[in-house]
Protein backbone atom coordinates (compact mmCIF):
# COMPACT_ATOMS: atom_id res chain seq x y z
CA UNK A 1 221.78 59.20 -175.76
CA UNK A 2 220.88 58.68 -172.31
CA UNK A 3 222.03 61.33 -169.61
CA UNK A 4 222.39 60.20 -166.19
CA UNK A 5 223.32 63.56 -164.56
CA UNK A 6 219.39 64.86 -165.90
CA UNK A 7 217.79 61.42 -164.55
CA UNK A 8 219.75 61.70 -161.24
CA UNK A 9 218.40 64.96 -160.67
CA UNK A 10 215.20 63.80 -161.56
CA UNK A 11 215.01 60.99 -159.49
CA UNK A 12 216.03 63.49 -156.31
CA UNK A 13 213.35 66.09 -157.28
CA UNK A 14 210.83 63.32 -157.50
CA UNK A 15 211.89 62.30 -153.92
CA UNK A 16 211.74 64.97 -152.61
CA UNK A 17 208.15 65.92 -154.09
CA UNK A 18 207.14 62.90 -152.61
CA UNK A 19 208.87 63.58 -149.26
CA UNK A 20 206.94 66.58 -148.90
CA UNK A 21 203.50 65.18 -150.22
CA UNK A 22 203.89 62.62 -147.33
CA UNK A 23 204.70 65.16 -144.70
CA UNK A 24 201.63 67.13 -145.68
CA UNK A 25 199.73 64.53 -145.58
CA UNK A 26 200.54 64.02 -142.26
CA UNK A 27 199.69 67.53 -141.14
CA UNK A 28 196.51 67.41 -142.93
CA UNK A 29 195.47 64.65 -141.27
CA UNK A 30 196.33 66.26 -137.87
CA UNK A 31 194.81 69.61 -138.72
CA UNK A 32 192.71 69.89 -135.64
CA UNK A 33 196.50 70.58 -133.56
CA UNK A 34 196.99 74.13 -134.09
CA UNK A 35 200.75 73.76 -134.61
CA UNK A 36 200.22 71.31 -137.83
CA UNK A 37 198.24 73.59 -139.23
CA UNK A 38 200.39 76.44 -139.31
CA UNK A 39 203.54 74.10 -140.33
CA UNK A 40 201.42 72.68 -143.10
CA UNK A 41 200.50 76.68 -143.91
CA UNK A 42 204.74 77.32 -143.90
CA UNK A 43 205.46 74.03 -146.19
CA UNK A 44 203.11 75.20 -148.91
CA UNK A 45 204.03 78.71 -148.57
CA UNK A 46 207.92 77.36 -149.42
CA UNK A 47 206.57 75.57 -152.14
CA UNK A 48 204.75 78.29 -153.71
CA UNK A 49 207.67 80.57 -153.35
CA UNK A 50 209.41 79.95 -156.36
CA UNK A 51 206.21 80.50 -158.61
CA UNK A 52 205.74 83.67 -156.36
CA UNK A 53 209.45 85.12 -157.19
CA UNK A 54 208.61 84.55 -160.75
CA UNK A 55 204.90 85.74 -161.31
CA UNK A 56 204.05 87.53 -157.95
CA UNK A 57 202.79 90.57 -160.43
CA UNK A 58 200.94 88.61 -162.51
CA UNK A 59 199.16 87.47 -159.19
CA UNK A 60 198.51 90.86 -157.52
CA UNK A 61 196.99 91.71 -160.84
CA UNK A 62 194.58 88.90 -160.82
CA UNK A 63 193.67 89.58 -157.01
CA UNK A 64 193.08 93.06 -157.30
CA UNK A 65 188.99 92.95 -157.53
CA UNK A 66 188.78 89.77 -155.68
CA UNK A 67 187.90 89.73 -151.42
CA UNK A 68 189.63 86.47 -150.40
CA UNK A 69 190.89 86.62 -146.96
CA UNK A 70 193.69 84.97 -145.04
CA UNK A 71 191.29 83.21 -142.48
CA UNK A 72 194.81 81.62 -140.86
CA UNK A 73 196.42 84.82 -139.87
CA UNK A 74 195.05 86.75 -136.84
CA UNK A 75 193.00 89.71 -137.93
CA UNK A 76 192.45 88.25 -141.00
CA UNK A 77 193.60 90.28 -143.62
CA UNK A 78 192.41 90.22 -147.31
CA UNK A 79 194.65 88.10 -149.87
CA UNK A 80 194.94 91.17 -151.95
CA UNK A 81 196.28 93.24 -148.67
CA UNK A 82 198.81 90.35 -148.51
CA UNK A 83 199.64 90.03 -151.97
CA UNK A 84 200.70 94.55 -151.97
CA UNK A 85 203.18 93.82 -149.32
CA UNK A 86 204.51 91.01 -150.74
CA UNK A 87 204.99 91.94 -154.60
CA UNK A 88 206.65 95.59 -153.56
CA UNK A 89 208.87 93.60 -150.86
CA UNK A 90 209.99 91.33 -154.06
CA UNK A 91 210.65 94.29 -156.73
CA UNK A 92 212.20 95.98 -154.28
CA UNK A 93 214.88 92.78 -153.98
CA UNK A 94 214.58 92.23 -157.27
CA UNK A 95 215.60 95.73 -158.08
CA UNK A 96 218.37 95.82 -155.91
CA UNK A 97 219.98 93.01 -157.47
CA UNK A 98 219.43 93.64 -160.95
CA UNK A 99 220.23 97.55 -161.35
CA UNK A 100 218.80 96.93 -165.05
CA UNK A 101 215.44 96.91 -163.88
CA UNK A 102 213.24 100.44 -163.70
CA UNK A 103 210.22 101.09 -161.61
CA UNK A 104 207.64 102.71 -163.83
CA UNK A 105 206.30 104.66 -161.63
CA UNK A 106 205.24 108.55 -162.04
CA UNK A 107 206.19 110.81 -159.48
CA UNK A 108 203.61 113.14 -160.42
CA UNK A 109 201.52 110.55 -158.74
CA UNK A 110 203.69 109.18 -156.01
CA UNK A 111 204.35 112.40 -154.30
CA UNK A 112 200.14 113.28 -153.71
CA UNK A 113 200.46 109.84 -152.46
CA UNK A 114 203.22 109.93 -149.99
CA UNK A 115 201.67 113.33 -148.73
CA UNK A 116 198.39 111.23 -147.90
CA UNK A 117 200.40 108.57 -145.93
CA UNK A 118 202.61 111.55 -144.01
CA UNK A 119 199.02 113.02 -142.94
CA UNK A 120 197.94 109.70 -142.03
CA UNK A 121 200.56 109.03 -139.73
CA UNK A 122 200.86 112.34 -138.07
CA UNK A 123 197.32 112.25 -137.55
CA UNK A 124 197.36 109.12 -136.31
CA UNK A 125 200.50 109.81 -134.05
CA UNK A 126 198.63 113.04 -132.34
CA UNK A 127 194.74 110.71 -131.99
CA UNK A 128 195.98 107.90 -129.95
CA UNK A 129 197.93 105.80 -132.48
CA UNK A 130 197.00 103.50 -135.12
CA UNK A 131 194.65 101.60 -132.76
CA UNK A 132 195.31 97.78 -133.71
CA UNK A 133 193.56 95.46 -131.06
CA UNK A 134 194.89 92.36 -132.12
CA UNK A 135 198.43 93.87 -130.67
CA UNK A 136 197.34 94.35 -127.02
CA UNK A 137 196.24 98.45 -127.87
CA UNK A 138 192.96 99.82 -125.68
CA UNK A 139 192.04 101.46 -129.32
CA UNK A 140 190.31 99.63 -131.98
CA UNK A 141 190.17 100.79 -135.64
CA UNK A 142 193.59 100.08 -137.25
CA UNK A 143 192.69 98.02 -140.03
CA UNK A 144 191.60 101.14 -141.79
CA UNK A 145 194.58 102.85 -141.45
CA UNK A 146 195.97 98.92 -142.87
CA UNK A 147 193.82 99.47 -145.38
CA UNK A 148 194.93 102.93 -146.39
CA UNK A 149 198.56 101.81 -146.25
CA UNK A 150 197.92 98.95 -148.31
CA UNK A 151 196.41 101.37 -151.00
CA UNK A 152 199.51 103.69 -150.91
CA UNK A 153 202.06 100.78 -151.49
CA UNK A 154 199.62 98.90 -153.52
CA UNK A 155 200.07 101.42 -156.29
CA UNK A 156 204.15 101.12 -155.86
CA UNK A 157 203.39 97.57 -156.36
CA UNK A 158 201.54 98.07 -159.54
CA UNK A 159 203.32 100.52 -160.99
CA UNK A 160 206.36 98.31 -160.22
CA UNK A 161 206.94 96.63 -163.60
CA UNK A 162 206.42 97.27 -166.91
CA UNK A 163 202.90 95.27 -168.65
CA UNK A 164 204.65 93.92 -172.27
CA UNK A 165 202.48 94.62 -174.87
CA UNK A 166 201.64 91.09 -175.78
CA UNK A 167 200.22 90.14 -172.41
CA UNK A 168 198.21 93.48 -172.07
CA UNK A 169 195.04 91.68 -173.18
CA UNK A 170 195.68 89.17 -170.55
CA UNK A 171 196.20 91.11 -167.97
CA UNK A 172 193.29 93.72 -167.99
CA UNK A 173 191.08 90.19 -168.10
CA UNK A 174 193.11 89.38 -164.90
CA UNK A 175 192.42 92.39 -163.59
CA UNK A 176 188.38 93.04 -163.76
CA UNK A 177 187.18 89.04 -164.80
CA UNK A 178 188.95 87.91 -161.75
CA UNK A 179 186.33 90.09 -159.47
CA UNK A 180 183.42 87.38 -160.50
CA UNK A 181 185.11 85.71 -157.12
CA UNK A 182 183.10 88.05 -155.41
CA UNK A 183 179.86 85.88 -156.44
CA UNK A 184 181.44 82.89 -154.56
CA UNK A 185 180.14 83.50 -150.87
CA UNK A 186 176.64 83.88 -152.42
CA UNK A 187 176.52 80.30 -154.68
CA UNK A 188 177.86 78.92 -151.15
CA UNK A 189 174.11 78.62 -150.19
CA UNK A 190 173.58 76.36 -152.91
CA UNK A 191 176.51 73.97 -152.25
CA UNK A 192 176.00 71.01 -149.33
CA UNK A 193 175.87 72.75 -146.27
CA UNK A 194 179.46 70.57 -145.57
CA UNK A 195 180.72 72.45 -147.97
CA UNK A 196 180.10 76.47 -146.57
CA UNK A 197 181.68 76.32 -143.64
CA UNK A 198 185.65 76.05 -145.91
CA UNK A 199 184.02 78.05 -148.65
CA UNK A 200 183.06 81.08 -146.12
CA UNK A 201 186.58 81.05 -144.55
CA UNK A 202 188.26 81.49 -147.64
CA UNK A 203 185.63 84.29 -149.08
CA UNK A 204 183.61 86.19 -146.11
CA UNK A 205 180.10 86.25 -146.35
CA UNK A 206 178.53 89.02 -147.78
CA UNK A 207 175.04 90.58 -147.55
CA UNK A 208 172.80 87.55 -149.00
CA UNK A 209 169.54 88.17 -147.06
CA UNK A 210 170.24 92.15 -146.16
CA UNK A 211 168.46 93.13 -143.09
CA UNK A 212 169.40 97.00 -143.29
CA UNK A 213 165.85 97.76 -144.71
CA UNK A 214 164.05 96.32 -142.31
CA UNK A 215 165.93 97.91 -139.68
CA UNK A 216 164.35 101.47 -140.97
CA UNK A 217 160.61 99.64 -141.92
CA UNK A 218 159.31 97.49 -139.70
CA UNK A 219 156.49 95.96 -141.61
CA UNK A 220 156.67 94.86 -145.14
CA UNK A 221 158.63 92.16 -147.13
CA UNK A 222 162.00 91.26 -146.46
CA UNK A 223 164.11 92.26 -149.67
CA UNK A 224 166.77 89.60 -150.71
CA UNK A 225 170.27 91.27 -152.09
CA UNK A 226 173.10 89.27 -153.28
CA UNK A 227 175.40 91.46 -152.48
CA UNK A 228 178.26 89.03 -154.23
CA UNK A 229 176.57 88.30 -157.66
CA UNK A 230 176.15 92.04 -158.21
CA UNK A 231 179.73 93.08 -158.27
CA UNK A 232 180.41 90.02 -159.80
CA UNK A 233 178.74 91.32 -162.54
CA UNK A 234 179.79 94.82 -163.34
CA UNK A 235 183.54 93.10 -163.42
CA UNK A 236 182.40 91.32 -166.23
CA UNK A 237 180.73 94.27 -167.68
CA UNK A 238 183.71 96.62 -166.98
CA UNK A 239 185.99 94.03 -168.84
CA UNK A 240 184.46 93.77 -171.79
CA UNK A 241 183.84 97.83 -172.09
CA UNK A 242 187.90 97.44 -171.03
CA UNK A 243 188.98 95.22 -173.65
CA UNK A 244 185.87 95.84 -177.16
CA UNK A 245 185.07 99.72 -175.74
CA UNK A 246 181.20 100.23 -176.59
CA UNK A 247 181.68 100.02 -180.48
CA UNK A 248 182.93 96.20 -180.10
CA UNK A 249 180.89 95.46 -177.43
CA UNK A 250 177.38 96.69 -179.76
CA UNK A 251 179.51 95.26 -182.99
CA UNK A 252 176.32 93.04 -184.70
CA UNK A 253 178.70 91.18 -186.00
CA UNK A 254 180.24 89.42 -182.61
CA UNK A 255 176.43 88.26 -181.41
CA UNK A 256 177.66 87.25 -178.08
CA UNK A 257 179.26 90.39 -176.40
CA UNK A 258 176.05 92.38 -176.37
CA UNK A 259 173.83 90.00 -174.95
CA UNK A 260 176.57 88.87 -171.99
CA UNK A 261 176.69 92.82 -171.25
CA UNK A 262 173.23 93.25 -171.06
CA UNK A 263 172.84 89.46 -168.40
CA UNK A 264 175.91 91.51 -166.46
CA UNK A 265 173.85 94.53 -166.10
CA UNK A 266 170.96 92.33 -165.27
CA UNK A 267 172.65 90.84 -162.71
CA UNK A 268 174.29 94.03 -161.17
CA UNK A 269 170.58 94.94 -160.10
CA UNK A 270 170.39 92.05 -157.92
CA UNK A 271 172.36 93.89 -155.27
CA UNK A 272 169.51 95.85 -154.45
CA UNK A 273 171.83 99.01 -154.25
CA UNK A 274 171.11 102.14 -156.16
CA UNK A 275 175.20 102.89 -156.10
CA UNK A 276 175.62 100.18 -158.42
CA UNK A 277 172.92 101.29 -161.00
CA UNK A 278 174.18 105.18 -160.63
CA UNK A 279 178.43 104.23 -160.98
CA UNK A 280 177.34 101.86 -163.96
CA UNK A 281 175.43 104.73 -166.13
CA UNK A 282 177.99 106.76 -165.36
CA UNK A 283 180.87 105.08 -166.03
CA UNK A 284 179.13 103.91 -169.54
CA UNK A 285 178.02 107.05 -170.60
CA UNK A 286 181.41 109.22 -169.85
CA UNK A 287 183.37 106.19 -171.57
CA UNK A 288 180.83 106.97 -174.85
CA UNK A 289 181.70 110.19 -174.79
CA UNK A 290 185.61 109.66 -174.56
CA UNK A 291 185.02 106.83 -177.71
CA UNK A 292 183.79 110.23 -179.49
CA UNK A 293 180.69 108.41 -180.11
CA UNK A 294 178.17 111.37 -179.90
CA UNK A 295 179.10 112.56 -182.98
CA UNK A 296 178.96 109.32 -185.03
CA UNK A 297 176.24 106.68 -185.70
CA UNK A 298 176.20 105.18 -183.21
CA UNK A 299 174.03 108.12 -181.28
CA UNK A 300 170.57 107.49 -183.02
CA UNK A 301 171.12 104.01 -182.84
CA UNK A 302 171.89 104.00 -179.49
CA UNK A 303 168.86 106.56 -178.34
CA UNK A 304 166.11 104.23 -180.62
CA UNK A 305 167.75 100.85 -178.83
CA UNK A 306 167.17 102.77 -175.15
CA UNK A 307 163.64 104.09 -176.28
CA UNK A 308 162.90 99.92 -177.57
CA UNK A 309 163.92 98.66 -173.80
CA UNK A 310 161.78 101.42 -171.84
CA UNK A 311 159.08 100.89 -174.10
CA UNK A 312 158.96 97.30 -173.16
CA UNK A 313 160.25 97.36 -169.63
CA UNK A 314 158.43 100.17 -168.36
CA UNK A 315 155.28 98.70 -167.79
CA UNK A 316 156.11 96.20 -165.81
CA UNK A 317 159.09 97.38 -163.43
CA UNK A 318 156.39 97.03 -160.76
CA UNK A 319 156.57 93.31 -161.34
CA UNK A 320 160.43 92.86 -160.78
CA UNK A 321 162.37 91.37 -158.16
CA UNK A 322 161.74 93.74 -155.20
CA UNK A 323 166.14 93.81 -155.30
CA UNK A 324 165.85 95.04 -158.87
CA UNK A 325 163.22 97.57 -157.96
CA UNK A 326 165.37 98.87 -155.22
CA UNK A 327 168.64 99.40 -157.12
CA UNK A 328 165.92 101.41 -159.92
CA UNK A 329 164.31 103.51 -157.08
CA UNK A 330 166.69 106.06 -157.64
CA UNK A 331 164.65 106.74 -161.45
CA UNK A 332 162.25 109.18 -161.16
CA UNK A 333 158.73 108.81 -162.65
CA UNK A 334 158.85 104.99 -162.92
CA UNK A 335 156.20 102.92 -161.34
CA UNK A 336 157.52 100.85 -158.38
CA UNK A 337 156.49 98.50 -155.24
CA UNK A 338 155.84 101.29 -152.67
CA UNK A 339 158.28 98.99 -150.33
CA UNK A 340 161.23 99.12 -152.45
CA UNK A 341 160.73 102.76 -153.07
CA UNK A 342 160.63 103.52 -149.43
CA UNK A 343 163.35 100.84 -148.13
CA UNK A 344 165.30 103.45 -150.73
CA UNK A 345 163.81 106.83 -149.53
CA UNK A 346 164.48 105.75 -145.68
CA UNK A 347 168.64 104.97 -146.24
CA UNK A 348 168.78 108.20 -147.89
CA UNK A 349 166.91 110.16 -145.07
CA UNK A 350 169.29 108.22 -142.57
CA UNK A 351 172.33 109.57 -144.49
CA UNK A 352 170.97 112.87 -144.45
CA UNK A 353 170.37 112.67 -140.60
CA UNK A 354 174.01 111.03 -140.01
CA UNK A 355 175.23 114.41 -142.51
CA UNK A 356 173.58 116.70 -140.67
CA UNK A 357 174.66 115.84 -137.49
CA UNK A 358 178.38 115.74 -138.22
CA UNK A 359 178.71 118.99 -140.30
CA UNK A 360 178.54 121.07 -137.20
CA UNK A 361 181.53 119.19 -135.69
CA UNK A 362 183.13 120.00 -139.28
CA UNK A 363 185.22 123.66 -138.45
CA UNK A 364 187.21 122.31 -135.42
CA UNK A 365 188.68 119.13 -137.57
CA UNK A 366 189.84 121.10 -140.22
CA UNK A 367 193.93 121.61 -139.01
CA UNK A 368 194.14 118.38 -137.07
CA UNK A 369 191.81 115.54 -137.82
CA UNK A 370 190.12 113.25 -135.48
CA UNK A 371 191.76 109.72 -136.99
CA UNK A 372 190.47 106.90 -137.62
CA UNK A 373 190.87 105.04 -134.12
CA UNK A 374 188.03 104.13 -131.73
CA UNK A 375 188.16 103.67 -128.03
CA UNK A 376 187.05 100.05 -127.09
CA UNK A 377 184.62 100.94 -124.43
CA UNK A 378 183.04 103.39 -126.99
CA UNK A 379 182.90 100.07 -129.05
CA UNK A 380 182.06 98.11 -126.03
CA UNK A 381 178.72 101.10 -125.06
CA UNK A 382 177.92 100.58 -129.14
CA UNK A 383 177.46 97.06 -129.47
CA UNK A 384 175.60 96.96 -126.04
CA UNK A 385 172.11 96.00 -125.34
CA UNK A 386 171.23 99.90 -124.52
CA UNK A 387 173.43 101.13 -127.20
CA UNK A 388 172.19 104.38 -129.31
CA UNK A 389 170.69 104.67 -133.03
CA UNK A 390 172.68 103.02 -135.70
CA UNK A 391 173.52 106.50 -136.42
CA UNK A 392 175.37 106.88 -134.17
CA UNK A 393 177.95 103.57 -134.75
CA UNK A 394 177.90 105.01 -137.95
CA UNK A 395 179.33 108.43 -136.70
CA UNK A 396 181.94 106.83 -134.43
CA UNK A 397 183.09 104.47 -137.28
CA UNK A 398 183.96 107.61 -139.03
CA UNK A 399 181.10 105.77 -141.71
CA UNK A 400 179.66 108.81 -143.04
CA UNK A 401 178.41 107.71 -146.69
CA UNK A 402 180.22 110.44 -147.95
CA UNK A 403 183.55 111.19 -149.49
CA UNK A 404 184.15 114.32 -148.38
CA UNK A 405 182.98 113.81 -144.85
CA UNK A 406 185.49 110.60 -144.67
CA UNK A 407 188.47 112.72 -145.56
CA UNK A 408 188.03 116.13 -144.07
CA UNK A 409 186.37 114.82 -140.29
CA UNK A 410 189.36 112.21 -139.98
CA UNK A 411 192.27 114.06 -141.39
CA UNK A 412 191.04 117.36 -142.13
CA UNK A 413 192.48 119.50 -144.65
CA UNK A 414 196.20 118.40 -144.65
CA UNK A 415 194.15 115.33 -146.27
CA UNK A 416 191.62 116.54 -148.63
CA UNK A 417 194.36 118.31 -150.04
CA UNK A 418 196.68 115.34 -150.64
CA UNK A 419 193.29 114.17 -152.05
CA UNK A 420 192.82 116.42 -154.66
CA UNK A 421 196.41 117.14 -155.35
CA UNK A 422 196.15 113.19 -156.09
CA UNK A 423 193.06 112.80 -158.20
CA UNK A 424 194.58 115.72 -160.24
CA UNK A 425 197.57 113.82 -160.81
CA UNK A 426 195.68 110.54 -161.75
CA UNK A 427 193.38 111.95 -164.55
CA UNK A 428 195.96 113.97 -165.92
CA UNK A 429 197.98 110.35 -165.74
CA UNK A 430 195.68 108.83 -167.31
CA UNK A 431 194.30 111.30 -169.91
CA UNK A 432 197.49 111.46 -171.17
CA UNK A 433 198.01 107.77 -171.65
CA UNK A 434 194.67 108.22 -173.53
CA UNK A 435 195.71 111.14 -175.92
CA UNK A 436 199.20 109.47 -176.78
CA UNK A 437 199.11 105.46 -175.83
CA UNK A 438 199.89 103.19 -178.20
CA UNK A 439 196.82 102.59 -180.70
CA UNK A 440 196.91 98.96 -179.35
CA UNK A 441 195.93 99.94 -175.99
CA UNK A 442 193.20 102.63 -177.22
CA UNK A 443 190.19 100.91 -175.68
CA UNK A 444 191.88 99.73 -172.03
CA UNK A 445 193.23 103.54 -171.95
CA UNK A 446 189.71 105.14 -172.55
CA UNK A 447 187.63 103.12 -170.12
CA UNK A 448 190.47 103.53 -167.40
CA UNK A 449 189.88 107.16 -168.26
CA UNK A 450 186.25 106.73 -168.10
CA UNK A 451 185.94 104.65 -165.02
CA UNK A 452 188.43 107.00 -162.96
CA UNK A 453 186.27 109.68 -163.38
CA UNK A 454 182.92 108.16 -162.95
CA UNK A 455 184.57 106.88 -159.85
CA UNK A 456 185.76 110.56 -158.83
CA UNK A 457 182.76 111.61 -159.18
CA UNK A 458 180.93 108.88 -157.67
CA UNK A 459 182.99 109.48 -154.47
CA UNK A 460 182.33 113.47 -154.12
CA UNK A 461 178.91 113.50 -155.01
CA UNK A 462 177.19 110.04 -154.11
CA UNK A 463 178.72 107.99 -151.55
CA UNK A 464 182.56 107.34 -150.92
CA UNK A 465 184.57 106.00 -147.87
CA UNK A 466 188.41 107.85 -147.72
CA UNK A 467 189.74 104.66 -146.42
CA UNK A 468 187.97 101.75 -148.41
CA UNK A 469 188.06 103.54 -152.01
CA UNK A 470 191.86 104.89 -152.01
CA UNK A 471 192.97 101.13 -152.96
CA UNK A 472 190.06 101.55 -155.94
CA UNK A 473 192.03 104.58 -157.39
CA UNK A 474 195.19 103.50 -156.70
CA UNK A 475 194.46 100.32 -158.72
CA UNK A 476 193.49 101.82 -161.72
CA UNK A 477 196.15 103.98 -161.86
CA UNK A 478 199.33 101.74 -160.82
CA UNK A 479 197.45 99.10 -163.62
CA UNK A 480 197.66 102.10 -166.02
CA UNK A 481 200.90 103.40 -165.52
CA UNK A 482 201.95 99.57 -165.29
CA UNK A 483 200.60 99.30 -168.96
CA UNK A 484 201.95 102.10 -170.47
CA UNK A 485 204.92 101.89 -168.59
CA UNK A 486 204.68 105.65 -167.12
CA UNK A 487 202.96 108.59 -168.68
CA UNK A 488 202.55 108.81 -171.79
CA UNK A 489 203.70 112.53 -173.75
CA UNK A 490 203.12 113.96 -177.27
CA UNK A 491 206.19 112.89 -179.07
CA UNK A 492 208.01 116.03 -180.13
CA UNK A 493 209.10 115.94 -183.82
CA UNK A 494 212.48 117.72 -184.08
CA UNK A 495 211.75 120.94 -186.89
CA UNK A 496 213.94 120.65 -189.94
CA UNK A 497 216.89 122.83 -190.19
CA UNK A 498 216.14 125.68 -193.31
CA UNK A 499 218.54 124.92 -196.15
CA UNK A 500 220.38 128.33 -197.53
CA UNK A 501 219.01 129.16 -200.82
CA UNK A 502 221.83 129.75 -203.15
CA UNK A 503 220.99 133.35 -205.39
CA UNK A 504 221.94 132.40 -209.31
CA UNK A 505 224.67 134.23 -210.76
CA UNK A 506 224.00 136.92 -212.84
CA UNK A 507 223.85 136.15 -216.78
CA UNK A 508 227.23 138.65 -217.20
CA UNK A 509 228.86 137.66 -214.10
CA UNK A 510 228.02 133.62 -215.84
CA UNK A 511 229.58 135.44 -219.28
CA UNK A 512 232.61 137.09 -217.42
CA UNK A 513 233.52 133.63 -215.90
């Protein structure tokens, strides 16, 4: 039976589709005129709306990891930075119209959290402000405080809505898989050089041909680090530890996941930083001993498997790709180039220099931080011709290669306290969801877990920046709390109530009746 209302409205969709494909087209066309590029920007943003309304969760999920940036808007924020903002501005709608609908967020975790952003904002209020120069202000240095706000309402926006169970598989692939993005500004190179120019204003550049070790050696080769491919890699790594845990990931039976695991960790080398190689053991070898795997089989062959691979990689590490000597310089006793070992040595000497000179300045920070924001003609005397050590940019950046330093110099201890307070409140979080998650999300529980803590401790004892890590842990533990809808708590069984025992009658008293 044929239904004219439904082929009406059919007809006027398909008008208007093409309506708006012709107007586009226009714009397009005429993208060199600033003002049809930012009307062509608004028509696809109102076309994208609706699927935004409906899945703008699913999407912050998926853009977590990645480091697309919105080259069109001034300042150029990341995509993910957008996306936090956006999702928590649509729950919050979305919540107001539909009473039915329940944040699951913990408040165990949200009030460490809302401490941090009070500090932030006094301490910002008493330095000189936020500092954003793209506003007209004489200070620089407000994107990190965007930053840090954009980790504090990230986690809101996480935590916003509850992950079904069905799609949890789905989404933790979302979540680390969709981080292999990062490898794009590094393939650039290889497309046709018309090509780079659109693919680098979508996805910055990032460190292909580093030129931080030969600021510190003068002579010597130039080391190569593709500083794109390497995350890249440990998110495909960290998602299949996420979603098989080690036992599925070394099950002989599924012959592909262990040799993709061992090309990821391959590939993480390529960086050429020994942070990757140090948060990688460590996040592997506190998520084997969560899995309880020290006391099963898997130990011995685990230990002969690691004996097997030094055996026959130890000889030659001296031959590798000076990157992949670099990121292993931080081994002892294994024979490398004596360039890559001392391109390592020298960044760590720097960092102790840049450490040493700032702890002094430590005591008078501690009630009232110094912030985050940075005078422009100190910026202005930096990037000079006669400008000082890079030490010293380093020091006025507040870039101290240190988590500790980051917190305590900027907001003193009003901030490493909300610090604490909050990583307390995220592995308990998450050990909890661990102990008493549902079975089917045993393996995405433990390596959150896991990673948290190698990340924790990662950040206090190795290298750590206050503002460029808190969206890291808030991440993983809004995309916890997301999946498990909250905390998770040992069910309490209600005791059975003691039934009376009734005392038999006496045989006379039975007799007498």
């Amino acid at each position: 039976m044929f239904n004219s209302s439904a082929a009406i409205r059919s007809l006027i969709i398909y008008a208007a589709c093409m309506a708006v494909a012709v107007v586009l087209g226009c714009l397009i066309a005429n993208i060199e005129d600033l003002m049809s590029f930012y009307l062509a920007i608004l028509l696809v943003a109102v076309m994208v709306l609706p699927m935004l309304l409906r899945w703008h969760h699913f999407w912050l999920i998926c853009v977590w990891n990645t480091t697309a940036v919105l080259f069109f808007v001034p300042g150029r924020p990341t995509l993910l930075l957008a996306m936090v903002f956006v999702s928590l501005a649509i729950s919050i709608v979305q919540h107001a119209l539909n009473r039915k609908m329940e944040f699951a967020y913990a408040p165990s975790i949200a009030l460490p959290l809302l401490l941090i952003l009070a500090v932030m904002l006094i301490t910002a209020r008493l330095t000189g402000g936020i500092g954003l120069n793209i506003l007209g202000s004489s200070e620089v240095g407000g994107r990190r405080y965007i930053f840090m706000l954009g980790g504090i309402v990230g986690y809101f926006a996480m935590a916003a809505h509850r992950i079904p169970p069905e799609k949890a598989l789905l989404c933790v692939v979302a979540f680390y898989l969709f981080g292999v993005t990062q490898a794009i500004s590094d393939l650039a190179h290889f497309f046709p050089p018309s090509w780079v120019y659109y693919i680098l204003l979508l996805v910055p550049p990032t460190n292909w041909w580093e030129g931080s070790d030969t600021d510190f050696i003068a002579e010597g080769p130039h080391i190569g680090r593709l500083g794109g491919i390497a995350p890249a890699c440990v998110s495909v790594a960290f998602c299949l530890l996420a979603v098989y845990g080690i036992r599925g990931v070394f099950d002989i039976k599924k012959i592909w996941r262990l040799p993709v695991f061992l090309a990821a960790f391959a590939g993480s080398l390529f960086g050429g930083y020994r942070s990757t190689f140090v948060l990688f053991t460590l996040t592997f070898g506190l998520l084997f001993w969560f899995e309880g795997l020290p006391k099963s089989r898997y130990l011995p062959g685990m230990v002969c498997g690691m004996l097997m691979l030094l055996v026959v990689v130890l000889p030659f590490t001296d031959r590798l790709p000076l990157t992949v000597q670099r990121s292993l310089a931080v081994v002892p006793y294994i024979k490398l180039n004596q360039f890559a070992r001392d391109a390592a040595e020298d960044t760590t000497e720097w960092r102790e220099r840049v450490w040493l000179r700032v702890l002094p300045d430590v005591p008078k920070y501690l009630l009232v931080g110094r912030g985050l924001g940075i005078s422009a003609s100190d910026v202005a005397g930096a990037t000079s011709a006669i400008a000082g050590t890079q030490a010293d940019t380093a020091i006025m950046a507040s870039d101290f290669h240190s988590g500790p330093l980051s917190i305590i110099i900027p907001f003193g201890l009003p901030g490493m306290l909300g610090f604490i307070w909050f990583i307390w409140a995220g592995t308990r979080a998450l050990y909890f969801n661990y102990r008493y998650g549902d079975t089917g999300l045993r393996h995405i529980n433990t390596f959150l877990l896991a990673a948290f803590v190698a990340r924790t401790i990662f950040f206090l004892a190795v290298f750590g920046s206050f503002f460029g890590d808190l969206m890291t842990f808030s991440g993983m533990l809004g995309f916890g709390v997301a999946l498990n809808g909250g905390i998770r708590k040992p069910v309490r069984v209600p005791k059975a109530e003691a039934v009376p025992q009734l005392t038999p009658m006496p045989v006379h008293a039975r007799a007498w009746r």
